[in-house]
C-alpha atoms as a PDB file:
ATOM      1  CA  UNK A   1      -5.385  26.588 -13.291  1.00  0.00           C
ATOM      2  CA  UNK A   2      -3.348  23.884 -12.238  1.00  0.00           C
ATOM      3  CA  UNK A   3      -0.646  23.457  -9.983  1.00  0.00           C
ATOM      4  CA  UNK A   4       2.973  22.416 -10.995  1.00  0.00           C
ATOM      5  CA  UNK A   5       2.166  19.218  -8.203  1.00  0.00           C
ATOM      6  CA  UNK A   6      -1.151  18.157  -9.717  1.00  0.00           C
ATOM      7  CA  UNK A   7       0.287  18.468 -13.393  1.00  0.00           C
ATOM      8  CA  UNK A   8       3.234  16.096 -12.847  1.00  0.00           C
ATOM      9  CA  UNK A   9       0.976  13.385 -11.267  1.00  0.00           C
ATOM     10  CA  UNK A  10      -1.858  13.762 -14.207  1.00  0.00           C
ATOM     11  CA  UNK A  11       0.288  11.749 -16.690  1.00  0.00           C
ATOM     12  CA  UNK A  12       0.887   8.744 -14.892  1.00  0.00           C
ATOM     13  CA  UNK A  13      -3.072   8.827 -13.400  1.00  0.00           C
ATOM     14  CA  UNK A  14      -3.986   8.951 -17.499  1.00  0.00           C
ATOM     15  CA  UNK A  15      -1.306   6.077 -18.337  1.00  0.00           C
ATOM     16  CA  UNK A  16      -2.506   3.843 -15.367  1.00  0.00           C
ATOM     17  CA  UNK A  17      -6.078   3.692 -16.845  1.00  0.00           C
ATOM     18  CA  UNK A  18      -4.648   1.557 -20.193  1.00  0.00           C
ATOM     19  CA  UNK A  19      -3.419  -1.831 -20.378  1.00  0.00           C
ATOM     20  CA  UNK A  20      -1.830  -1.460 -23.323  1.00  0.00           C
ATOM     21  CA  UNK A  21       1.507  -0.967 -22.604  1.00  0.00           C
ATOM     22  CA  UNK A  22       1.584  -2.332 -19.055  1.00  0.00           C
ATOM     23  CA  UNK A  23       5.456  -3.496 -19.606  1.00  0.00           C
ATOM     24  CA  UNK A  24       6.807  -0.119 -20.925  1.00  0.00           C
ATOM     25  CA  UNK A  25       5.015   2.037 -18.179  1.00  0.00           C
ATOM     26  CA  UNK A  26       6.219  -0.295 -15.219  1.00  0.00           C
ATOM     27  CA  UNK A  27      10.070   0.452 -16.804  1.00  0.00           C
ATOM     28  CA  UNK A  28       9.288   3.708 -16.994  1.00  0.00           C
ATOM     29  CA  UNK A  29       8.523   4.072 -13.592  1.00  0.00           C
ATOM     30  CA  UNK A  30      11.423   2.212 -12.573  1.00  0.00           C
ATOM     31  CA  UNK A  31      13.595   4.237 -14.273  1.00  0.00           C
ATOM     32  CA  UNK A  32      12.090   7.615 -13.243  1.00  0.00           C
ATOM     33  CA  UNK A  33      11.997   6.627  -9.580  1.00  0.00           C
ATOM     34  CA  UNK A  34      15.367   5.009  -9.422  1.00  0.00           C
ATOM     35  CA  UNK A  35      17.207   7.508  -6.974  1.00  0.00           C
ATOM     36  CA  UNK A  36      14.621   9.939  -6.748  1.00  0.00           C
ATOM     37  CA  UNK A  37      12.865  10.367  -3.597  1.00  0.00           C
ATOM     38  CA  UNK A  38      10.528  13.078  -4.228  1.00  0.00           C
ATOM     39  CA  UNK A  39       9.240  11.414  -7.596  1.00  0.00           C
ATOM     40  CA  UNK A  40       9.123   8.253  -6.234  1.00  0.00           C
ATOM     41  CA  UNK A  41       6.695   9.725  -3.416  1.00  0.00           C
ATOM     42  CA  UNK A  42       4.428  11.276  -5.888  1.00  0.00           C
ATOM     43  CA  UNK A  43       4.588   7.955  -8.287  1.00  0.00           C
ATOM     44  CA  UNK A  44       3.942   5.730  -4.873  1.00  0.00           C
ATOM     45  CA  UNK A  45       0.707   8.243  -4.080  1.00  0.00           C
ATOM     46  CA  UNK A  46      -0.246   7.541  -8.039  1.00  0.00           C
ATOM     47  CA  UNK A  47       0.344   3.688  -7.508  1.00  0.00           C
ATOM     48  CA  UNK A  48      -1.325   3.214  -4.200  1.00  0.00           C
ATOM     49  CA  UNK A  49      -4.727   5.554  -5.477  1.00  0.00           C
ATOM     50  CA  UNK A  50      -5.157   3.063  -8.402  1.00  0.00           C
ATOM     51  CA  UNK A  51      -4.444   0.125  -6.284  1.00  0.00           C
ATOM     52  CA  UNK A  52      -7.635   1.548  -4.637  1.00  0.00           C
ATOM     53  CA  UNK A  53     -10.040   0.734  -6.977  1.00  0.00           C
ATOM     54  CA  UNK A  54     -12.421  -1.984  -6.774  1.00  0.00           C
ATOM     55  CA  UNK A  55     -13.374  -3.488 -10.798  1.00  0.00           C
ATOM     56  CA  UNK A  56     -10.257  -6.052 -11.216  1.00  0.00           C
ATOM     57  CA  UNK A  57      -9.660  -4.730 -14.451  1.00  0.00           C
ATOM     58  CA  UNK A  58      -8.754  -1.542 -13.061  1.00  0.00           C
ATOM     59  CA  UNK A  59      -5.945  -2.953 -10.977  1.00  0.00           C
ATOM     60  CA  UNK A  60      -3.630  -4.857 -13.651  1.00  0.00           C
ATOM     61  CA  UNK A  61      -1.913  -2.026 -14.688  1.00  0.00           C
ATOM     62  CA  UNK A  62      -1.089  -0.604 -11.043  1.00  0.00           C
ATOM     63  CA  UNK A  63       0.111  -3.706  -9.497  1.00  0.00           C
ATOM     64  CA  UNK A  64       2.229  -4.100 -12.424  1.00  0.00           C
ATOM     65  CA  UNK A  65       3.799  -0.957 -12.065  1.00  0.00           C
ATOM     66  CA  UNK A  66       3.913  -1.833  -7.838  1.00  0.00           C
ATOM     67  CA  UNK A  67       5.904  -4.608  -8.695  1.00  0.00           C
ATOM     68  CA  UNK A  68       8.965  -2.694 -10.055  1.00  0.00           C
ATOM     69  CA  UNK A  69       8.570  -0.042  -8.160  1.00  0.00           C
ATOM     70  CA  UNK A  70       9.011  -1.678  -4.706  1.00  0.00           C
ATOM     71  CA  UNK A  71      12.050  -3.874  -6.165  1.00  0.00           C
ATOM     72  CA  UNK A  72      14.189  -1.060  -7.077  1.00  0.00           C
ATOM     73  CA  UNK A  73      17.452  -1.349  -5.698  1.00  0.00           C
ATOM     74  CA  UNK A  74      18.560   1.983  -4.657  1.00  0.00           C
ATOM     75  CA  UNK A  75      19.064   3.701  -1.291  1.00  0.00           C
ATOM     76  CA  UNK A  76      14.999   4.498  -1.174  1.00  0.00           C
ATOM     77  CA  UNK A  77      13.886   0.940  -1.406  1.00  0.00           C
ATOM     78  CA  UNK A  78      13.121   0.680   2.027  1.00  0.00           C
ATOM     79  CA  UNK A  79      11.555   3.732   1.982  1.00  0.00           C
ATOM     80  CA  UNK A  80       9.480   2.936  -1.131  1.00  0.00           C
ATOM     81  CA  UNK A  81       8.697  -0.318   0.463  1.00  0.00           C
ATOM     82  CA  UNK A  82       6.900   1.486   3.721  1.00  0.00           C
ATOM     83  CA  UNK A  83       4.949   3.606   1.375  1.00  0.00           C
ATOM     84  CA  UNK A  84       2.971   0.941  -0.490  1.00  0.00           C
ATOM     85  CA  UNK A  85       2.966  -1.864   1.880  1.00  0.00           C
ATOM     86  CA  UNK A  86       2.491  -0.083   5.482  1.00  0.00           C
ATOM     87  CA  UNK A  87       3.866   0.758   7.968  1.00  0.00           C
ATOM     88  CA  UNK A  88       2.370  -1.562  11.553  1.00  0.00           C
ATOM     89  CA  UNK A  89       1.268   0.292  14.056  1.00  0.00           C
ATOM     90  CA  UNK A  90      -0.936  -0.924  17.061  1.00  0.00           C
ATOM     91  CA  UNK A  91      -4.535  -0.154  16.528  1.00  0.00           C
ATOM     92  CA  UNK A  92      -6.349   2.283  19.164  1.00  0.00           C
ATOM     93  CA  UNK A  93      -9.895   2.819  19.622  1.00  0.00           C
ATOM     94  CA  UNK A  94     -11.103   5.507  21.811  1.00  0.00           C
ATOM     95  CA  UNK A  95     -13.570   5.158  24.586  1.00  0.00           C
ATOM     96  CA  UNK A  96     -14.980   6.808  27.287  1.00  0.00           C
ATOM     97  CA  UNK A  97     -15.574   4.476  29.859  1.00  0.00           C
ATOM     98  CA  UNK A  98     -15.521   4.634  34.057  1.00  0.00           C
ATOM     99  CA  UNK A  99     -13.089   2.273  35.486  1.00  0.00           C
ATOM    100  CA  UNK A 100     -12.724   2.494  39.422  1.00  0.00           C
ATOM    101  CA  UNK A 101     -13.772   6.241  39.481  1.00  0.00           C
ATOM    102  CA  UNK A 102     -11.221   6.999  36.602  1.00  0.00           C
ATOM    103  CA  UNK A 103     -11.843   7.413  33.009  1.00  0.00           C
ATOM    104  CA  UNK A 104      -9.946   5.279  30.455  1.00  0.00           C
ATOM    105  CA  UNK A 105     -10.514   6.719  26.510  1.00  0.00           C
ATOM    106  CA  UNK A 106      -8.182   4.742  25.137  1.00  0.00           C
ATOM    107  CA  UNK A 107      -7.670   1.096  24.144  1.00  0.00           C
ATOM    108  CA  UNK A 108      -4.669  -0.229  22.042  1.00  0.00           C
ATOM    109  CA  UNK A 109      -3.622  -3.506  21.159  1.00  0.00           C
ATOM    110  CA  UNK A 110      -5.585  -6.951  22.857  1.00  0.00           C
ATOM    111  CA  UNK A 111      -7.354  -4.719  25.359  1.00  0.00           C
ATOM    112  CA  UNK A 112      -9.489  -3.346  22.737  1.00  0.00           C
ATOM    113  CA  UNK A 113     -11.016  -6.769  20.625  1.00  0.00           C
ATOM    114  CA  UNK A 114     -13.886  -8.404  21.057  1.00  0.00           C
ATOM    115  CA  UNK A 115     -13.575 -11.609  19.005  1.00  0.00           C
ATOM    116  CA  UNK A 116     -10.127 -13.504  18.565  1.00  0.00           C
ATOM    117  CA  UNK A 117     -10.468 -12.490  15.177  1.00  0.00           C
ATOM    118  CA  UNK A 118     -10.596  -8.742  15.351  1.00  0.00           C
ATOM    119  CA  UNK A 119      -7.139  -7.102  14.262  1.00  0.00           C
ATOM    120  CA  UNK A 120      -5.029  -5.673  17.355  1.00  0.00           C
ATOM    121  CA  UNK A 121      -2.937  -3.928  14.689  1.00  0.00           C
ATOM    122  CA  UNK A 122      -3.540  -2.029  11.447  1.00  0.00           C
ATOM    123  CA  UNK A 123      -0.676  -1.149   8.199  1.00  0.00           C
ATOM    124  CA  UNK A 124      -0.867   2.383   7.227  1.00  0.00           C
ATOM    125  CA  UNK A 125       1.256   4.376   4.582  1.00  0.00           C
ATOM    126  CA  UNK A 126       1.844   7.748   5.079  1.00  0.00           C
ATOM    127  CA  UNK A 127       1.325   8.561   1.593  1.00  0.00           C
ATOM    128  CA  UNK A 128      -2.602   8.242   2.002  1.00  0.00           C
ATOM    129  CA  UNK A 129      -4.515  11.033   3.268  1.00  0.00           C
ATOM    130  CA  UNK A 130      -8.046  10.271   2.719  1.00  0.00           C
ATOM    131  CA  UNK A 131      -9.705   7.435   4.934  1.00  0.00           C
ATOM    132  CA  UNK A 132     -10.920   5.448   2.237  1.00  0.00           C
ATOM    133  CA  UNK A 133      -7.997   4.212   0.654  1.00  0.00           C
ATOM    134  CA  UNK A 134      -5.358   1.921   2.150  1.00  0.00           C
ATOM    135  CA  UNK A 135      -2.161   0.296   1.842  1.00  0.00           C
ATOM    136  CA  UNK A 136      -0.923  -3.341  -0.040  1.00  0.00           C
ATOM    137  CA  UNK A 137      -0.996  -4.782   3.792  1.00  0.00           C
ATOM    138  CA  UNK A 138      -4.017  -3.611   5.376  1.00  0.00           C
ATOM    139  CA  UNK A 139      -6.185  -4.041   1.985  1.00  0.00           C
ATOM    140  CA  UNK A 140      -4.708  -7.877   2.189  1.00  0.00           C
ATOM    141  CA  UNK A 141      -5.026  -8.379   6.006  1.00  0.00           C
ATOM    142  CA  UNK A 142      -8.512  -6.785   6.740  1.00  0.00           C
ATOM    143  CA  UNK A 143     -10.216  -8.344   3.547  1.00  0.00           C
ATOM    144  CA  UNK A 144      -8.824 -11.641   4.364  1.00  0.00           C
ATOM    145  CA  UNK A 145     -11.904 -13.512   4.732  1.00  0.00           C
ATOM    146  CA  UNK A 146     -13.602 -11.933   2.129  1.00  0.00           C
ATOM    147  CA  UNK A 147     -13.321 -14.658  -0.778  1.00  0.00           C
ATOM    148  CA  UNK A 148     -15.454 -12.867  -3.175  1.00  0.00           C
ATOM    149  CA  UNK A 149     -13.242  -9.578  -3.402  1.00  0.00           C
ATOM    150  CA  UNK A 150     -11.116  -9.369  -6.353  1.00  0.00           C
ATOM    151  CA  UNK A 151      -8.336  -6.480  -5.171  1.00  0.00           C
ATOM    152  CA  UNK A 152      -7.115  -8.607  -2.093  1.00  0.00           C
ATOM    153  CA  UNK A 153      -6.272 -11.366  -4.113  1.00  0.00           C
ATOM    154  CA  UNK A 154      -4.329  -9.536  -6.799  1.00  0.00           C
ATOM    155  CA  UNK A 155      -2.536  -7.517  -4.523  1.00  0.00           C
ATOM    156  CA  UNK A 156      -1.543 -10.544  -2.878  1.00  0.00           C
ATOM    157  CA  UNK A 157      -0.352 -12.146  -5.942  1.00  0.00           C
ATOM    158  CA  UNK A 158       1.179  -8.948  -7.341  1.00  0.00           C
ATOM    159  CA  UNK A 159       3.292  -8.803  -4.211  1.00  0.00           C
ATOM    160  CA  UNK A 160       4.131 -12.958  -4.608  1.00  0.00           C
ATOM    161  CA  UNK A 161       5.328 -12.546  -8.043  1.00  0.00           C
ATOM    162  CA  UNK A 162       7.474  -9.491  -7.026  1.00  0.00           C
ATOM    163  CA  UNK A 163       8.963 -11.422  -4.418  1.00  0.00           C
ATOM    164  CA  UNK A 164       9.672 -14.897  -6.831  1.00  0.00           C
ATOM    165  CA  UNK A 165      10.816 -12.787  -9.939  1.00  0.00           C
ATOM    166  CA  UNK A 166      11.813  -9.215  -9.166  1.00  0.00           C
ATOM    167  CA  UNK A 167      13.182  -8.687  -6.059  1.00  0.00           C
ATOM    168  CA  UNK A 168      17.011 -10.289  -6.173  1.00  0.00           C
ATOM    169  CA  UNK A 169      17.981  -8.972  -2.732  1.00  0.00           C
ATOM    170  CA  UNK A 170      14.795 -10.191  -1.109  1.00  0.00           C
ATOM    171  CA  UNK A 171      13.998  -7.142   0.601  1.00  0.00           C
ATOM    172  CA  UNK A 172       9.896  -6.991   0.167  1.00  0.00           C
ATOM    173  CA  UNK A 173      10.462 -10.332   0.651  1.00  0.00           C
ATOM    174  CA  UNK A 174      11.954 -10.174   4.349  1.00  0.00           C
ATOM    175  CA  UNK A 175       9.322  -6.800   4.750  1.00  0.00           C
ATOM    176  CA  UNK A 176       6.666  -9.387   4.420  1.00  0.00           C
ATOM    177  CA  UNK A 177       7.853 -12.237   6.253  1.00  0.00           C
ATOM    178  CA  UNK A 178       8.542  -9.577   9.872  1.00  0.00           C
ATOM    179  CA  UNK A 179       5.553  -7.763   9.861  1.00  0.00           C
END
């Protein structure tokens, strides 16, 4: 048997798989969400999982639907911003290592890269509970010399076209451009 939580998520999982009505869904969404937290958290969860998935063709229908859900203008933009973008935090790695007699286990920031290229800080939504999946910003960032993988790129140009067409107060916008 179900639960009432899984049920109201199934519908949107089952519309995200078809392209056929990319348009309609992605208003649908936006209307649904629009000054509703606790929807737009389980919608966000829904959008962020299909993000997730690695054939391109997969991914049309989500980052449509990303696109009008982070530019609605209501008092949980912000909010709904944070969830599908990330959230910066400094990246830690733990060690055990002796230092003058005294044990250090943790390294955060530039004290724990090797290569100028490593990442001293990682996006994470708290939306995502399993390991595996991540946010718009860390997907983007950590694949970012990886020219052969498809779901970077359109993420990246979901999130561009958001910006020039959808978002009138520029708030993904300025999200992007400070972290």
């Amino acid at each position: 048997m179900d639960c009432p939580d899984s049920r109201s998520k199934k519908w949107l999982k089952i519309l995200l798989k078809d392209d056929s009505y990319i348009e309609e869904i992605s208003q649908l969404i936006g209307h649904l969400c629009w000054k509703n937290v606790e929807l737009s958290r389980k919608i966000g969860k829904v959008i962020l999982r299909g993000c997730n998935k690695l054939r391109w063709e997969d991914l049309i229908c989500p980052i449509s639907c990303a696109q009008v859900y982070l530019t609605i203008e209501d008092e949980y933009q912000s909010t709904r911003i944070e969830w599908l973008l990330g959230m910066t935090t400094l990246k830690c790695k733990e060690t055990m290592m002796m230092y003058n007699n005294r044990l250090q286990d943790i390294k955060t920031g530039c004290n724990q890269i090797n290569k100028i290229e490593d990442m001293v800080f990682e996006y994470k939504s708290n939306l995502l509970k399993r390991s595996n999946e991540d946010c718009f910003l860390e997907t983007i960032y950590s694949n970012r010399k990886d020219s052969y993988l498809d779901r970077p790129k359109a993420m990246m140009k979901g999130l561009l076209e958001a910006c020039a067409n959808k978002d009138k107060n520029s708030r993904v916008l300025t999200v992007l451009l400070t972290t």
